[in-house]
Each structure stands twice: as C-alpha cells, then as structure tokens.
PDB file of N, CA and C in Angstrom:
ATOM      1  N   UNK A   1      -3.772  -4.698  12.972  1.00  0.00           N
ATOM      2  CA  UNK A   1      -3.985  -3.534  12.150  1.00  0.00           C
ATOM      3  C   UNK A   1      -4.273  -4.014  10.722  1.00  0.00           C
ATOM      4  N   UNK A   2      -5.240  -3.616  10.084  1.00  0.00           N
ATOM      5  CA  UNK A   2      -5.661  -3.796   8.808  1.00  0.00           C
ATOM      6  C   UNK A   2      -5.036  -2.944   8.025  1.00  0.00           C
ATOM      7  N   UNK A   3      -4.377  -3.623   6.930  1.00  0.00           N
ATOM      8  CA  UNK A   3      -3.674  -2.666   5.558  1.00  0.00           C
ATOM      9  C   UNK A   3      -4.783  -2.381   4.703  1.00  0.00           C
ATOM     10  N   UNK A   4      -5.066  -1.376   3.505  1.00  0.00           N
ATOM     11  CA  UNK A   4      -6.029  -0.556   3.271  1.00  0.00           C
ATOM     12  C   UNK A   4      -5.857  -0.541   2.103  1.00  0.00           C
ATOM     13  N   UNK A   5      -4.478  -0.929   1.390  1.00  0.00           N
ATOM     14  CA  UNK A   5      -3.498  -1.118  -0.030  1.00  0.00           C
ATOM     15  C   UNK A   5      -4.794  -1.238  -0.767  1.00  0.00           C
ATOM     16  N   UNK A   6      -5.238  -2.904  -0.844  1.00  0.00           N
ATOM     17  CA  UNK A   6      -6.075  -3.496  -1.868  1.00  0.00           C
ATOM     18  C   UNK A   6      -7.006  -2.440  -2.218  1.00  0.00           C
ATOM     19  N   UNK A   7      -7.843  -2.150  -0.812  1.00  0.00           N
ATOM     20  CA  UNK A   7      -8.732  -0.728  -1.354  1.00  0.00           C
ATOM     21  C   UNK A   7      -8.564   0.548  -2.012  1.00  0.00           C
ATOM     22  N   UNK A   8      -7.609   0.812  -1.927  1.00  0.00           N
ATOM     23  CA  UNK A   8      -6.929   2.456  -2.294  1.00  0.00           C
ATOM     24  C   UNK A   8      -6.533   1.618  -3.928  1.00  0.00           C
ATOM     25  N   UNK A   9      -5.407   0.865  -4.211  1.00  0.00           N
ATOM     26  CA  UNK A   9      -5.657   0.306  -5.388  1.00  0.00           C
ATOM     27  C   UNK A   9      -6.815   0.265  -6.541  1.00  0.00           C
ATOM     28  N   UNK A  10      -8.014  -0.258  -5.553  1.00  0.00           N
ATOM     29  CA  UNK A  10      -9.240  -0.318  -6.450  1.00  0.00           C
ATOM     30  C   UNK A  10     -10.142   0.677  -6.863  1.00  0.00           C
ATOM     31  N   UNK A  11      -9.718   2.106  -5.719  1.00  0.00           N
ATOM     32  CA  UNK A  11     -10.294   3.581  -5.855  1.00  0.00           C
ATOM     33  C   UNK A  11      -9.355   3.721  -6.837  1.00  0.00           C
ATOM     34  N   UNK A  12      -8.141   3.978  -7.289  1.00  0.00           N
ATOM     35  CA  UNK A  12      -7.601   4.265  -7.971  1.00  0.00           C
ATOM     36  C   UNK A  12      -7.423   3.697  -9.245  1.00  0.00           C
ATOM     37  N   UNK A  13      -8.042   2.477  -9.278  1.00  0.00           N
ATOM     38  CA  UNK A  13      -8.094   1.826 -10.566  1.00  0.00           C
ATOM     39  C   UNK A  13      -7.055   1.694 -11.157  1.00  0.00           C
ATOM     40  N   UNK A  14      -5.993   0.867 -10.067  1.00  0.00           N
ATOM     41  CA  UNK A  14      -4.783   0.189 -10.430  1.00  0.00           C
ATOM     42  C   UNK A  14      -4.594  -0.916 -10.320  1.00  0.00           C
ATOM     43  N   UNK A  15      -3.498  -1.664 -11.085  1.00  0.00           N
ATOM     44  CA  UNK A  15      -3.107  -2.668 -10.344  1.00  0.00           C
ATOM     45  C   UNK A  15      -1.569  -3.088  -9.896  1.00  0.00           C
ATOM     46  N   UNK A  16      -1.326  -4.369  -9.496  1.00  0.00           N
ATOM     47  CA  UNK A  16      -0.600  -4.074  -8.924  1.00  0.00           C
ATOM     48  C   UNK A  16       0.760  -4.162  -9.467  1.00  0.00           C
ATOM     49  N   UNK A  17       0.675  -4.055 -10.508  1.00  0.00           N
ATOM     50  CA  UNK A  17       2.016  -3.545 -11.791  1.00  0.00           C
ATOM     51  C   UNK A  17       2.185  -2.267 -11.810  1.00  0.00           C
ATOM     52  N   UNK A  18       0.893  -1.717 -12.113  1.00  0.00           N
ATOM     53  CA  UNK A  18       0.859  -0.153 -12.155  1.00  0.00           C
ATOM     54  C   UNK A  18       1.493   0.420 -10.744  1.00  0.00           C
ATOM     55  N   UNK A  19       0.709   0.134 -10.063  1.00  0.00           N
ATOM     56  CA  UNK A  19       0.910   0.259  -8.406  1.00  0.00           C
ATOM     57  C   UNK A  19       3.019   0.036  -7.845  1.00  0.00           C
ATOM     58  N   UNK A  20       3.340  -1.159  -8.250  1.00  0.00           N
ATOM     59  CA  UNK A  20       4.376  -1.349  -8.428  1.00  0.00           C
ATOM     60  C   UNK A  20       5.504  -0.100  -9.099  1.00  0.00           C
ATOM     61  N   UNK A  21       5.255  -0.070 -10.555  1.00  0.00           N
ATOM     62  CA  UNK A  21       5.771   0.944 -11.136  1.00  0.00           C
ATOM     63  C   UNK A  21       6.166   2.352 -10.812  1.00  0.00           C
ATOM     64  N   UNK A  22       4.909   2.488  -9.566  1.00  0.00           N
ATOM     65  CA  UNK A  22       4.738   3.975  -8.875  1.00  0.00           C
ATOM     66  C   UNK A  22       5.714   4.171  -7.980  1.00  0.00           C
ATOM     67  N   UNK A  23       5.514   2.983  -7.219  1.00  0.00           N
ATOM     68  CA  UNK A  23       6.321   2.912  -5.815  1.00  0.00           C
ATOM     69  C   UNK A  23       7.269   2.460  -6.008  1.00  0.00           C
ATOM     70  N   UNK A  24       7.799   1.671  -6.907  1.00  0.00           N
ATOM     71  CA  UNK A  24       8.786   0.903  -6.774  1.00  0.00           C
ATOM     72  C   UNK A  24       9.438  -0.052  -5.699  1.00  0.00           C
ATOM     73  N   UNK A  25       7.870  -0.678  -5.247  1.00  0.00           N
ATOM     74  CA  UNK A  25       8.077  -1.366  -4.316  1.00  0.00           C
ATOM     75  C   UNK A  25       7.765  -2.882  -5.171  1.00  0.00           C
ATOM     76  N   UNK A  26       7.942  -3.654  -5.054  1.00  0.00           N
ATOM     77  CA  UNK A  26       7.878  -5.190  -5.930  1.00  0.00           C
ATOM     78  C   UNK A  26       6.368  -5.289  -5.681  1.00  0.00           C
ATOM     79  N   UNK A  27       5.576  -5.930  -7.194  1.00  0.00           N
ATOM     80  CA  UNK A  27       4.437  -6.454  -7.398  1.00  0.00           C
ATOM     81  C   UNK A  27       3.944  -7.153  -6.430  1.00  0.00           C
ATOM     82  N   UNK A  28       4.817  -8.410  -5.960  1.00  0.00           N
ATOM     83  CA  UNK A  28       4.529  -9.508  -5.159  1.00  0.00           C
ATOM     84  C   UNK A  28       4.577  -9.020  -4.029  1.00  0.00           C
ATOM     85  N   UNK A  29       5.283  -8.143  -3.452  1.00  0.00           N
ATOM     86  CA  UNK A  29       5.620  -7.446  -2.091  1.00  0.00           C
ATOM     87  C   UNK A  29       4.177  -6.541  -1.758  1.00  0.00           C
ATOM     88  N   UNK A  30       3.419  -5.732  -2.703  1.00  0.00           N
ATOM     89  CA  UNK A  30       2.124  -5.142  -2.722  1.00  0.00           C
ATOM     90  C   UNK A  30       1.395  -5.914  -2.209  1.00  0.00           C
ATOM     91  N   UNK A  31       1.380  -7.342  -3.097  1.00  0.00           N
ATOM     92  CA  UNK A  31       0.007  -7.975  -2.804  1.00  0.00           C
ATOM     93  C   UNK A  31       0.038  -8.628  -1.824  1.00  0.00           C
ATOM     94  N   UNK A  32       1.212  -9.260  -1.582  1.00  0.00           N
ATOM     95  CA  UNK A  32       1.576 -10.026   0.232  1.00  0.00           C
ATOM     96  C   UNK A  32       0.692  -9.019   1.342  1.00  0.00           C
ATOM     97  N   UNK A  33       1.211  -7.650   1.032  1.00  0.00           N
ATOM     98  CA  UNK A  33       0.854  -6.450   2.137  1.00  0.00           C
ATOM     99  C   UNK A  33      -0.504  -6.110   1.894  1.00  0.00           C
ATOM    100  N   UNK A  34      -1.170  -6.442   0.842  1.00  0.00           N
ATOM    101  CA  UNK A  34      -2.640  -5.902   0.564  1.00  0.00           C
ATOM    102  C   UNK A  34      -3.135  -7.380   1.005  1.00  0.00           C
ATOM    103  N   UNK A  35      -2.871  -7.996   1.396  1.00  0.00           N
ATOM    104  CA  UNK A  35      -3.620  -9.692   1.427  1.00  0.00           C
ATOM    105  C   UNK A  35      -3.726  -9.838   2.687  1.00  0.00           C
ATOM    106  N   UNK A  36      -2.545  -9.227   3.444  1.00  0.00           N
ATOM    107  CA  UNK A  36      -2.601  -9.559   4.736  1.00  0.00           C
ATOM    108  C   UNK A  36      -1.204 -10.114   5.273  1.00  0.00           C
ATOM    109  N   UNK A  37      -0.155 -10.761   4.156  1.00  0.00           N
ATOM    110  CA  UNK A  37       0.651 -11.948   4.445  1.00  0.00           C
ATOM    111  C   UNK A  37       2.116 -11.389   4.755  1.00  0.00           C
ATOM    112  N   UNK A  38       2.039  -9.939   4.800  1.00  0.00           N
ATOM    113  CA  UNK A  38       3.330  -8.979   5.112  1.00  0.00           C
ATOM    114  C   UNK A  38       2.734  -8.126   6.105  1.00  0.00           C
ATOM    115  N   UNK A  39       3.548  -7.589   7.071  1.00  0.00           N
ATOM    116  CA  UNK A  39       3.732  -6.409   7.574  1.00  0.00           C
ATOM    117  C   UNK A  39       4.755  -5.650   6.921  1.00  0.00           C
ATOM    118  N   UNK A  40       4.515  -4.651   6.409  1.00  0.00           N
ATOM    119  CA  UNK A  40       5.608  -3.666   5.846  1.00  0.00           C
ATOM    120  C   UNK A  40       6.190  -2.825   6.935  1.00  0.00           C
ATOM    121  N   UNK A  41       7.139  -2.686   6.944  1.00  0.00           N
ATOM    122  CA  UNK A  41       8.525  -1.309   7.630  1.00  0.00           C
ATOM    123  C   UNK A  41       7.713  -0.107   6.880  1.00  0.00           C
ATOM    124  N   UNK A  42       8.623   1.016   7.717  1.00  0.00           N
ATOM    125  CA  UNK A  42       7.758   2.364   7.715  1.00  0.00           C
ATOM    126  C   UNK A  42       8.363   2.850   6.674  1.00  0.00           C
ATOM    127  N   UNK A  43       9.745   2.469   6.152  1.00  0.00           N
ATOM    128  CA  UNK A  43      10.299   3.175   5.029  1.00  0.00           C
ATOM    129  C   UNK A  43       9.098   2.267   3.675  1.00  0.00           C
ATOM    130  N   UNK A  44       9.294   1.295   3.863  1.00  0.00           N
ATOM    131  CA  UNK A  44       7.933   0.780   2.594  1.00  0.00           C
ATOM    132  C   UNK A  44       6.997   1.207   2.334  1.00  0.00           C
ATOM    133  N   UNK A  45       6.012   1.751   3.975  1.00  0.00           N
ATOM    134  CA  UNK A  45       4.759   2.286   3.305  1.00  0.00           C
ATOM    135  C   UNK A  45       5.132   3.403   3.140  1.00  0.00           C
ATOM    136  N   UNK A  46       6.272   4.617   3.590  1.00  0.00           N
ATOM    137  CA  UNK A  46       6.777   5.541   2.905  1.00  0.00           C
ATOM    138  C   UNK A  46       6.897   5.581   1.385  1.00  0.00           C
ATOM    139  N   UNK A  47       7.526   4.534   1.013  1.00  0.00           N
ATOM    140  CA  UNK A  47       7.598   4.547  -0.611  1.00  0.00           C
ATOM    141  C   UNK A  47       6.088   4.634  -1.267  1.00  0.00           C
ATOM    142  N   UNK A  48       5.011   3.426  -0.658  1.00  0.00           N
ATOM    143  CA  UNK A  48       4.411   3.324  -1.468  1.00  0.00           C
ATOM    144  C   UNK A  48       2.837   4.684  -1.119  1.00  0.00           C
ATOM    145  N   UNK A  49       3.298   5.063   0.059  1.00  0.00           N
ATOM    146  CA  UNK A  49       2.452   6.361   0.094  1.00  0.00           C
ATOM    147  C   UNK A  49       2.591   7.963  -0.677  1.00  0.00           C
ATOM    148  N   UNK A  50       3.972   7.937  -0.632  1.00  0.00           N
ATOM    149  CA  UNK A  50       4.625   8.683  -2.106  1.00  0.00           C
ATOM    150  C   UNK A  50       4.372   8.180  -3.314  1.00  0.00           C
ATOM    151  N   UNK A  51       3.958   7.108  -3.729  1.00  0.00           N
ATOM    152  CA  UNK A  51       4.045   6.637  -5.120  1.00  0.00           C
ATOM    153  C   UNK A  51       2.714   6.332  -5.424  1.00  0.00           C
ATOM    154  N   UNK A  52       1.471   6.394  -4.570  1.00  0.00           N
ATOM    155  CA  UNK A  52      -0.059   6.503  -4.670  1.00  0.00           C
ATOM    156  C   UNK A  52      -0.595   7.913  -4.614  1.00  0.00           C
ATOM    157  N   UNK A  53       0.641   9.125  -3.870  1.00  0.00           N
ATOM    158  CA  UNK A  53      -0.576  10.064  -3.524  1.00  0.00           C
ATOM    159  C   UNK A  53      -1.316  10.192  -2.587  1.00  0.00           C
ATOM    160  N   UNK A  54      -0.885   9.611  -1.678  1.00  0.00           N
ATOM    161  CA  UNK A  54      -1.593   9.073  -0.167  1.00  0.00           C
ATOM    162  C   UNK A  54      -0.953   9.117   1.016  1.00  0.00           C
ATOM    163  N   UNK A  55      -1.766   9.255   2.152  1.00  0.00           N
ATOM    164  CA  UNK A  55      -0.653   9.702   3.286  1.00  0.00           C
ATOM    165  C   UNK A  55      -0.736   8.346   4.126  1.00  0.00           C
ATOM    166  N   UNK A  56       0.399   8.237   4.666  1.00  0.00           N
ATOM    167  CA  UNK A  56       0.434   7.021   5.510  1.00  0.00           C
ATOM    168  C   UNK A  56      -0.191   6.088   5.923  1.00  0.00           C
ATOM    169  N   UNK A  57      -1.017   7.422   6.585  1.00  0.00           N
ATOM    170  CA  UNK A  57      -2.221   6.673   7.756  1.00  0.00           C
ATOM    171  C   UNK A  57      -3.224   6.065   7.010  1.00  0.00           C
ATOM    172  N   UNK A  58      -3.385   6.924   5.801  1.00  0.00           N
ATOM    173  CA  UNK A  58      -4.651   6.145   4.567  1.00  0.00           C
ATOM    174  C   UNK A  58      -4.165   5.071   4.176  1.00  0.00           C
ATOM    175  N   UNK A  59      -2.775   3.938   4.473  1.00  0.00           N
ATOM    176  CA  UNK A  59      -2.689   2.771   4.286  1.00  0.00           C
ATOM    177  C   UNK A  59      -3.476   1.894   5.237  1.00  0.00           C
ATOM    178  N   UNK A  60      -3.707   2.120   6.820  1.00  0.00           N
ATOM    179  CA  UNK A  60      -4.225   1.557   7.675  1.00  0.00           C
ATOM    180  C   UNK A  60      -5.109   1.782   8.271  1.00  0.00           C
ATOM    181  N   UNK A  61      -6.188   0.914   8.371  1.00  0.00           N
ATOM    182  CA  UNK A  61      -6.845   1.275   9.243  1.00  0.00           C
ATOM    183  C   UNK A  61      -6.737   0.945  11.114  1.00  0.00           C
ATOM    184  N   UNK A  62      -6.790   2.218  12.081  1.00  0.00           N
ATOM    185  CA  UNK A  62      -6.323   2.002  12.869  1.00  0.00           C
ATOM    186  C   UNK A  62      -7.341   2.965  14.140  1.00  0.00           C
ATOM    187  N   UNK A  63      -7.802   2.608  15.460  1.00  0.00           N
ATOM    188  CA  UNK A  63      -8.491   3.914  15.990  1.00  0.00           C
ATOM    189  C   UNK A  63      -7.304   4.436  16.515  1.00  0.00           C
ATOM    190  N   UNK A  64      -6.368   4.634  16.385  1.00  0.00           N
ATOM    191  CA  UNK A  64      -5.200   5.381  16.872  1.00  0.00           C
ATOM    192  C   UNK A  64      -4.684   6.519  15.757  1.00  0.00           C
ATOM    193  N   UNK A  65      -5.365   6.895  14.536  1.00  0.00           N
ATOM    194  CA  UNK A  65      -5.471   7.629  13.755  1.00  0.00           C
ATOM    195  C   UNK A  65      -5.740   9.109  14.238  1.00  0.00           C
TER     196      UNK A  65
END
C-alpha cells in the first residue's frame, strides 16, 4: 500500500514541521511514513488525518477504497 502523506503535504503547501505541529505526530515520524520507511497504526493516521483536514483513505492509495 502506498502512503499519499508526501503528496497531500505538497497540495497543501506544508512541511513537515508545519505538518507536525497540526498533528502532533513527530516531524521524523511524518517523513519515515511519507518516504515509505514506516507503516503507521490506525490511531496515527487518525491523528494526522484530523490534523490535515483529510480523511483516512486520502492517506493511501489503495483499490480497496
């Protein structure tokens, strides 16, 4: 499953401090998960889908959508 972070970030013209700040999920923890190098838990992309404005599923891309 592909994470979608980095992109939604760059529509939004954030980064990942800002991005951070929102969610209150750690800087380094964003970019691990936007890079590829994390799988996040559902309470994480919970946080950080509350803290973008975005719904879940718009973190991943998936055909099970």
């Amino acid at each position: 499953m592909k994470m979608l972070l980095g992109e939604i970030l760059k529509e939004k013209d954030l980064t990942y401090r800002e991005a951070a700040e929102r969610t209150g999920v750690g800087r380094s923890t964003l970019f691990d998960i936007s890079n590829g190098f994390t799988m996040p838990r559902i309470d994480t992309l919970e946080e950080i889908a509350k803290g973008l404005s975005v719904k879940i599923t718009d973190l991943f891309e998936s055909i099970y959508k």
